[in-house]
C-alpha atoms as a PDB file:
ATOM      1  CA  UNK A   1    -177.165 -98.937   9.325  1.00  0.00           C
ATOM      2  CA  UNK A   2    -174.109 -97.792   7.179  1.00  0.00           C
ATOM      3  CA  UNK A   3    -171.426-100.031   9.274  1.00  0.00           C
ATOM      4  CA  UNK A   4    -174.087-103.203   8.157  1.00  0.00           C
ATOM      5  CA  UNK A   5    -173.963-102.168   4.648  1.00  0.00           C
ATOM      6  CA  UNK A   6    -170.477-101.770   5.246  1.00  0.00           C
ATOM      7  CA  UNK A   7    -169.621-104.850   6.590  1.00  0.00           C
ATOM      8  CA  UNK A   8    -172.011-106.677   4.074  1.00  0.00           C
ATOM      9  CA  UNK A   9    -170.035-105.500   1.343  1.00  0.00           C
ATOM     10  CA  UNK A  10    -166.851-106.067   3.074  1.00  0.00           C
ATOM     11  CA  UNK A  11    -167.832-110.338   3.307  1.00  0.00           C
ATOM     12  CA  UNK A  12    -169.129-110.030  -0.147  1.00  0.00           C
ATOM     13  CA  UNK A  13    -166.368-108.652  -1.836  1.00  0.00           C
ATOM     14  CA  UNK A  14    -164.154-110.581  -0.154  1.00  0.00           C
ATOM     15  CA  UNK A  15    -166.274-113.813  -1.265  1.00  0.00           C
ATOM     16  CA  UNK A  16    -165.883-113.002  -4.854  1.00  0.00           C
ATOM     17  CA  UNK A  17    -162.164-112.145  -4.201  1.00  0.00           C
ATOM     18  CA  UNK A  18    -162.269-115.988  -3.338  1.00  0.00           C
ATOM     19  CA  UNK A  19    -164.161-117.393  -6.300  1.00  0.00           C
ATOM     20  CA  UNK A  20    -162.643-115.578  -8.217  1.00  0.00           C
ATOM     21  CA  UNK A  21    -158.956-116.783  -7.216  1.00  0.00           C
ATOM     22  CA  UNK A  22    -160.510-120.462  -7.209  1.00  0.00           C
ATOM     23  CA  UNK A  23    -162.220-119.763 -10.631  1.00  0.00           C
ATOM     24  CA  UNK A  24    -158.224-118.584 -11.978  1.00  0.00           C
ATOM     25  CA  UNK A  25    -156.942-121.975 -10.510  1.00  0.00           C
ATOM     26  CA  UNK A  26    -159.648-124.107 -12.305  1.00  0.00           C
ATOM     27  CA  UNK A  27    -158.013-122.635 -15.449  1.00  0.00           C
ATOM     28  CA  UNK A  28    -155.707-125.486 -15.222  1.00  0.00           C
ATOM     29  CA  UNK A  29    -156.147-128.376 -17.353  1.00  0.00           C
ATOM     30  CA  UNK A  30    -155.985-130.596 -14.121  1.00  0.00           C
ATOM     31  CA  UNK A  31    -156.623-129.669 -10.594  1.00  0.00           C
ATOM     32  CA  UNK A  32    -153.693-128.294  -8.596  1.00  0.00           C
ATOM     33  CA  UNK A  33    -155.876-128.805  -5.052  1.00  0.00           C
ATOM     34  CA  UNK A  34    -153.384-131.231  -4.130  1.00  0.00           C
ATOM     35  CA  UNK A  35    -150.533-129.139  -4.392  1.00  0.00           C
ATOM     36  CA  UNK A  36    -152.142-125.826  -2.918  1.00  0.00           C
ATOM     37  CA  UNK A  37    -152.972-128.157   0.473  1.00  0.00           C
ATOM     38  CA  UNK A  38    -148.803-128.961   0.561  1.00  0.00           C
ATOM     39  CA  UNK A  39    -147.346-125.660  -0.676  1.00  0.00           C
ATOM     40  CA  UNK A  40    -148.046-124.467   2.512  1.00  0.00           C
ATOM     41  CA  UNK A  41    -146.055-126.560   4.268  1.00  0.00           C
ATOM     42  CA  UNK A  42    -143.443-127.305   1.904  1.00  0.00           C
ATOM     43  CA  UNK A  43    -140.089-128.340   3.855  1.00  0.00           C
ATOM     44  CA  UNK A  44    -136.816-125.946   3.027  1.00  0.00           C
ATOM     45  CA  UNK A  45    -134.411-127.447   1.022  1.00  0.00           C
ATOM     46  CA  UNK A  46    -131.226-126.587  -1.464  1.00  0.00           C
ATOM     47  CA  UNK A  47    -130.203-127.948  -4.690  1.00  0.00           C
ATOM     48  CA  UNK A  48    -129.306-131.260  -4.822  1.00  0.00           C
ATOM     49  CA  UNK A  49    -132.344-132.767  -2.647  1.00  0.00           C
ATOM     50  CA  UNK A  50    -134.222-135.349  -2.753  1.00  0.00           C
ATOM     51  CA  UNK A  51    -137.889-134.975  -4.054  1.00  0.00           C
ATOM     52  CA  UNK A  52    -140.515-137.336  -2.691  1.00  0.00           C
ATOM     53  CA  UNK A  53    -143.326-138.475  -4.701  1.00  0.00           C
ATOM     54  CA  UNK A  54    -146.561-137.194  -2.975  1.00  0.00           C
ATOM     55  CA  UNK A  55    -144.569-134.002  -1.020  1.00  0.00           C
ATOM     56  CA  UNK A  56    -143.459-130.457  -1.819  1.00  0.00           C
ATOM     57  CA  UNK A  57    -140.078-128.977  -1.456  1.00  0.00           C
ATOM     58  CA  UNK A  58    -139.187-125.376  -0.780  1.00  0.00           C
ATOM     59  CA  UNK A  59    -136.405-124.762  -2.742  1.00  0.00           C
ATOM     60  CA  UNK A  60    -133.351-121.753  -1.906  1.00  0.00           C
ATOM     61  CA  UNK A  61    -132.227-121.466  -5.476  1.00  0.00           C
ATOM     62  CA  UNK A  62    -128.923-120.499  -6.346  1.00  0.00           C
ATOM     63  CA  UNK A  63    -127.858-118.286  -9.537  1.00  0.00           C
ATOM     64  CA  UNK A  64    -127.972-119.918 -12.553  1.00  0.00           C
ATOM     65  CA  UNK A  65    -124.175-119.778 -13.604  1.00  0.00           C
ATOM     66  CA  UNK A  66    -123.762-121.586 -10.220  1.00  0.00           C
ATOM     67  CA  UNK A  67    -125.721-124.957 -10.459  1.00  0.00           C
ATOM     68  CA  UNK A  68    -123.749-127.949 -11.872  1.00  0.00           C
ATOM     69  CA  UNK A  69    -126.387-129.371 -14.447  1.00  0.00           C
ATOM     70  CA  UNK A  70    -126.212-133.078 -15.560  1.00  0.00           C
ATOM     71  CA  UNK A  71    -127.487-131.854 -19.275  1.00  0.00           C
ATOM     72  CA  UNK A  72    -128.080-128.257 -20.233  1.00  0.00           C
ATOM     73  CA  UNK A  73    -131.351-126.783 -19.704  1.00  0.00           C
ATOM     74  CA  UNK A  74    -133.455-127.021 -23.261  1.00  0.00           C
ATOM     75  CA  UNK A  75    -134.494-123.748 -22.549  1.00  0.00           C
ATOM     76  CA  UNK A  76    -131.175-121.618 -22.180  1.00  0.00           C
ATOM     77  CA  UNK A  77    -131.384-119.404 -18.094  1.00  0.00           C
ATOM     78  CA  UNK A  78    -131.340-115.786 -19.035  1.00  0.00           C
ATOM     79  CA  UNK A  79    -128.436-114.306 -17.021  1.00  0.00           C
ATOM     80  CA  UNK A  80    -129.333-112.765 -13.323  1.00  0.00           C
ATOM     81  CA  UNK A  81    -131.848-116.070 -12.926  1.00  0.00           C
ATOM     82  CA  UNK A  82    -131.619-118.830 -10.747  1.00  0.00           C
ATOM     83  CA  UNK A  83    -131.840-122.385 -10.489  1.00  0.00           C
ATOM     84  CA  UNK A  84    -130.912-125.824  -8.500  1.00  0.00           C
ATOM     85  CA  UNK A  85    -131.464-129.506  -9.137  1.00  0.00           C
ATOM     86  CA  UNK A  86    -132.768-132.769  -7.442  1.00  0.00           C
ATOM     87  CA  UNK A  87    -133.269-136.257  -7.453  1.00  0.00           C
ATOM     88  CA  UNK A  88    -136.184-138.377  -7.541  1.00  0.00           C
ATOM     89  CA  UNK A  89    -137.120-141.751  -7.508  1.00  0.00           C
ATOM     90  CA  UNK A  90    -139.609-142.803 -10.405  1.00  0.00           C
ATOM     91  CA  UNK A  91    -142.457-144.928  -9.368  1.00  0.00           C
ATOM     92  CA  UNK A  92    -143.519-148.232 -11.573  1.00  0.00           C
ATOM     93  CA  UNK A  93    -146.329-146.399 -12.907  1.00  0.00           C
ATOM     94  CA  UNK A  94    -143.634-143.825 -14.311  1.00  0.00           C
ATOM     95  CA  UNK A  95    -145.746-140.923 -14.722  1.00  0.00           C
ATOM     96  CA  UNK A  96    -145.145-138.156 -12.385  1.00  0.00           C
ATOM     97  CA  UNK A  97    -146.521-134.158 -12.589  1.00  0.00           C
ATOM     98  CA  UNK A  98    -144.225-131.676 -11.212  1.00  0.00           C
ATOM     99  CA  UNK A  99    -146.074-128.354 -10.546  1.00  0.00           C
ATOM    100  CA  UNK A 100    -144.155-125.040  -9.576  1.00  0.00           C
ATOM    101  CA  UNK A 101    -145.293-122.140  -7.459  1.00  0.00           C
ATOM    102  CA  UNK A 102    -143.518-119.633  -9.868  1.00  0.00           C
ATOM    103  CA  UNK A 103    -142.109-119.109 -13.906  1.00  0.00           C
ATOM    104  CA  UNK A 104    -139.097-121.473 -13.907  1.00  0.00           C
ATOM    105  CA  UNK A 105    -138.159-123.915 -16.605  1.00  0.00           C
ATOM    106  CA  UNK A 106    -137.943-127.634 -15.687  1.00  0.00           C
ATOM    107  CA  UNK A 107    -136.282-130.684 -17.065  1.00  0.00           C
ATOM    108  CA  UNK A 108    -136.508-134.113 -15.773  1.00  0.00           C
ATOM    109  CA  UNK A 109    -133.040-136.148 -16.878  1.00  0.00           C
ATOM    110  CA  UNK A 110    -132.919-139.926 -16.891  1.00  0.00           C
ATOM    111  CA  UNK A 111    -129.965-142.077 -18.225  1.00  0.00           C
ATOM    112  CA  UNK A 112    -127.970-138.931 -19.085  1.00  0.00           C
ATOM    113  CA  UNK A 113    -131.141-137.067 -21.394  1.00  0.00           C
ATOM    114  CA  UNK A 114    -133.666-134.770 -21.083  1.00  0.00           C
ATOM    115  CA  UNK A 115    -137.101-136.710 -21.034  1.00  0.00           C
ATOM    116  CA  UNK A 116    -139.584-134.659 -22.960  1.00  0.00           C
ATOM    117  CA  UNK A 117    -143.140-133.750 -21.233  1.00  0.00           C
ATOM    118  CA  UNK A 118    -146.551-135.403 -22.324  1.00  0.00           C
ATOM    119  CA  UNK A 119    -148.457-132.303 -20.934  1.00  0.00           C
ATOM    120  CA  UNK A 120    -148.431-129.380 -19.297  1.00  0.00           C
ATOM    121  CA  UNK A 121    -150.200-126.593 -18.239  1.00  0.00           C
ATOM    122  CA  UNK A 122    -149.532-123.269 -16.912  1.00  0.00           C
ATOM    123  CA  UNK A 123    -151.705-120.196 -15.443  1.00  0.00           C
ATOM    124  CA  UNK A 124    -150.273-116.598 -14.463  1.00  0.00           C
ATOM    125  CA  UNK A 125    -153.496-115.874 -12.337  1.00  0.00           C
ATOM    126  CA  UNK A 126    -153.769-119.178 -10.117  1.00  0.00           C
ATOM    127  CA  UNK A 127    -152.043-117.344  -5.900  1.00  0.00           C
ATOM    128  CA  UNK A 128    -149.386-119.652  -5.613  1.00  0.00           C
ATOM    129  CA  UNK A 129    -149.220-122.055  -8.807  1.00  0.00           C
ATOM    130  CA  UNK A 130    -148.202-120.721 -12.102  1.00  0.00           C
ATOM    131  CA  UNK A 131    -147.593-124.471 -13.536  1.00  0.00           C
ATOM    132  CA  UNK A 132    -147.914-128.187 -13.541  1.00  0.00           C
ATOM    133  CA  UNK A 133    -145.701-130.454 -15.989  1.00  0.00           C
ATOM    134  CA  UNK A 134    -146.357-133.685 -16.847  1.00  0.00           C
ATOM    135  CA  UNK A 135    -143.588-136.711 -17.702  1.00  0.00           C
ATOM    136  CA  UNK A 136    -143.596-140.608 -18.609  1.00  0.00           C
ATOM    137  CA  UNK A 137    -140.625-141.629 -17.019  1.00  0.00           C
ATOM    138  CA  UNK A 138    -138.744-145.406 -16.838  1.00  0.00           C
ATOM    139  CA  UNK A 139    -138.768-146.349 -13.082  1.00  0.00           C
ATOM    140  CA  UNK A 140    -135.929-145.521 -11.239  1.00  0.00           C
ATOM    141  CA  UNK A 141    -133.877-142.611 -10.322  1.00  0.00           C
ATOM    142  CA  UNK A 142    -134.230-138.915 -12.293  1.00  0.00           C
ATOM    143  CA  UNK A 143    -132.665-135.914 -11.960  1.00  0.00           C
ATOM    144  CA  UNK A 144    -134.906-132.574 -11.656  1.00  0.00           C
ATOM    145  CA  UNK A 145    -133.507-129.268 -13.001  1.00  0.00           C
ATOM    146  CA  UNK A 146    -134.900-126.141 -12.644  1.00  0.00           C
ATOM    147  CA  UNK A 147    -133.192-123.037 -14.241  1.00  0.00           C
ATOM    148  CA  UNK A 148    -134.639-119.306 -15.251  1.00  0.00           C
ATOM    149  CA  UNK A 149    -135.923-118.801 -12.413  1.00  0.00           C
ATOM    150  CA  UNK A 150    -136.584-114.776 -11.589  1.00  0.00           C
ATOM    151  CA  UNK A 151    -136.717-115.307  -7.697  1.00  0.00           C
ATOM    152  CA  UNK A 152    -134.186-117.455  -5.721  1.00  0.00           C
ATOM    153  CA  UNK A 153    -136.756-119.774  -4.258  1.00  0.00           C
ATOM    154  CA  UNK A 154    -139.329-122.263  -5.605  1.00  0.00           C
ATOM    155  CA  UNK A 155    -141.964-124.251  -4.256  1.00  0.00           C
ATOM    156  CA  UNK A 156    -141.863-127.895  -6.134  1.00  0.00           C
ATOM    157  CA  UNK A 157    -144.980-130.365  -5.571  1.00  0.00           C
ATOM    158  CA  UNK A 158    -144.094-133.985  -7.340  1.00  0.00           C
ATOM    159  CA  UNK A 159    -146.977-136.221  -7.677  1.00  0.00           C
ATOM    160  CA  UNK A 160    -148.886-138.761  -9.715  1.00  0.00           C
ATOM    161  CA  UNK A 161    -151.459-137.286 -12.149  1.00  0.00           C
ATOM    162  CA  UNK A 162    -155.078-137.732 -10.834  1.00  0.00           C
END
């Protein structure tokens, strides 16, 4: 009788383990399913690749001081962080939401300036999302920075807002 009461508190604790993780998520101001279903099986890459609307990216950051930005960052790296960029082609519909699986600060560049976001939202309790940033963008190609990061990789999801 004690394993079953064992085990039954095992499954439920483990249940609201779950909801609660989901509930942290939902904290968002949008839902971040979409990018939780690719993280997983984000594709490695390096600074300097090419983003695909709809995908994920697994970025190998390198330090900070390293990476060749096309403007500087409008939030100055703290030293010791780490960073890369990429390109990305803008649909017609120009809006795209760029959520991260860590803290990192991202800019989106077009025609030589940083193109402020419309929206964004962040969460420091969501497994594997801390933020999602929103930008109206002029079709064509961008350039994605990322810089301050504290860990030298970073999962990138690029997608149109829902």
């Amino acid at each position: 009788m004690k394993k079953v009461v064992i085990s039954l508190f095992a499954i439920l604790a483990g249940t609201s383990f779950a909801m609660a993780g989901e509930a942290n998520c939902d904290a968002f101001k949008w839902p971040v399913t979409r990018e939780q279903a690719l993280f997983p099986s984000a594709s490695a890459a390096q600074s300097g690749a090419a983003l695909t609307v709809g995908q994920a990216m697994d970025f190998t950051l390198a330090a900070v001081d390293t990476v060749s930005f096309e403007v500087p960052p409008q939030r100055a790296p703290a030293a010791g962080t780490f960073g890369a960029t990429a390109s990305v082609t803008v649909p017609p519909e120009g809006e795209l939401q760029f959520s991260l699986s860590d803290e990192a600060w991202i800019d989106v560049v077009q025609d030589g300036h940083a193109v402020k976001s419309t929206a964004f939202s962040g969460v420091k309790t969501c497994p594997g999302i801390r933020k999602s940033v929103r930008f109206k963008l002029a079709a064509g190609p961008a350039t994605v920075q990322l810089s301050g990061a504290k860990k030298a990789d970073l999962k990138v999801a690029v997608l149109t807002p829902e």
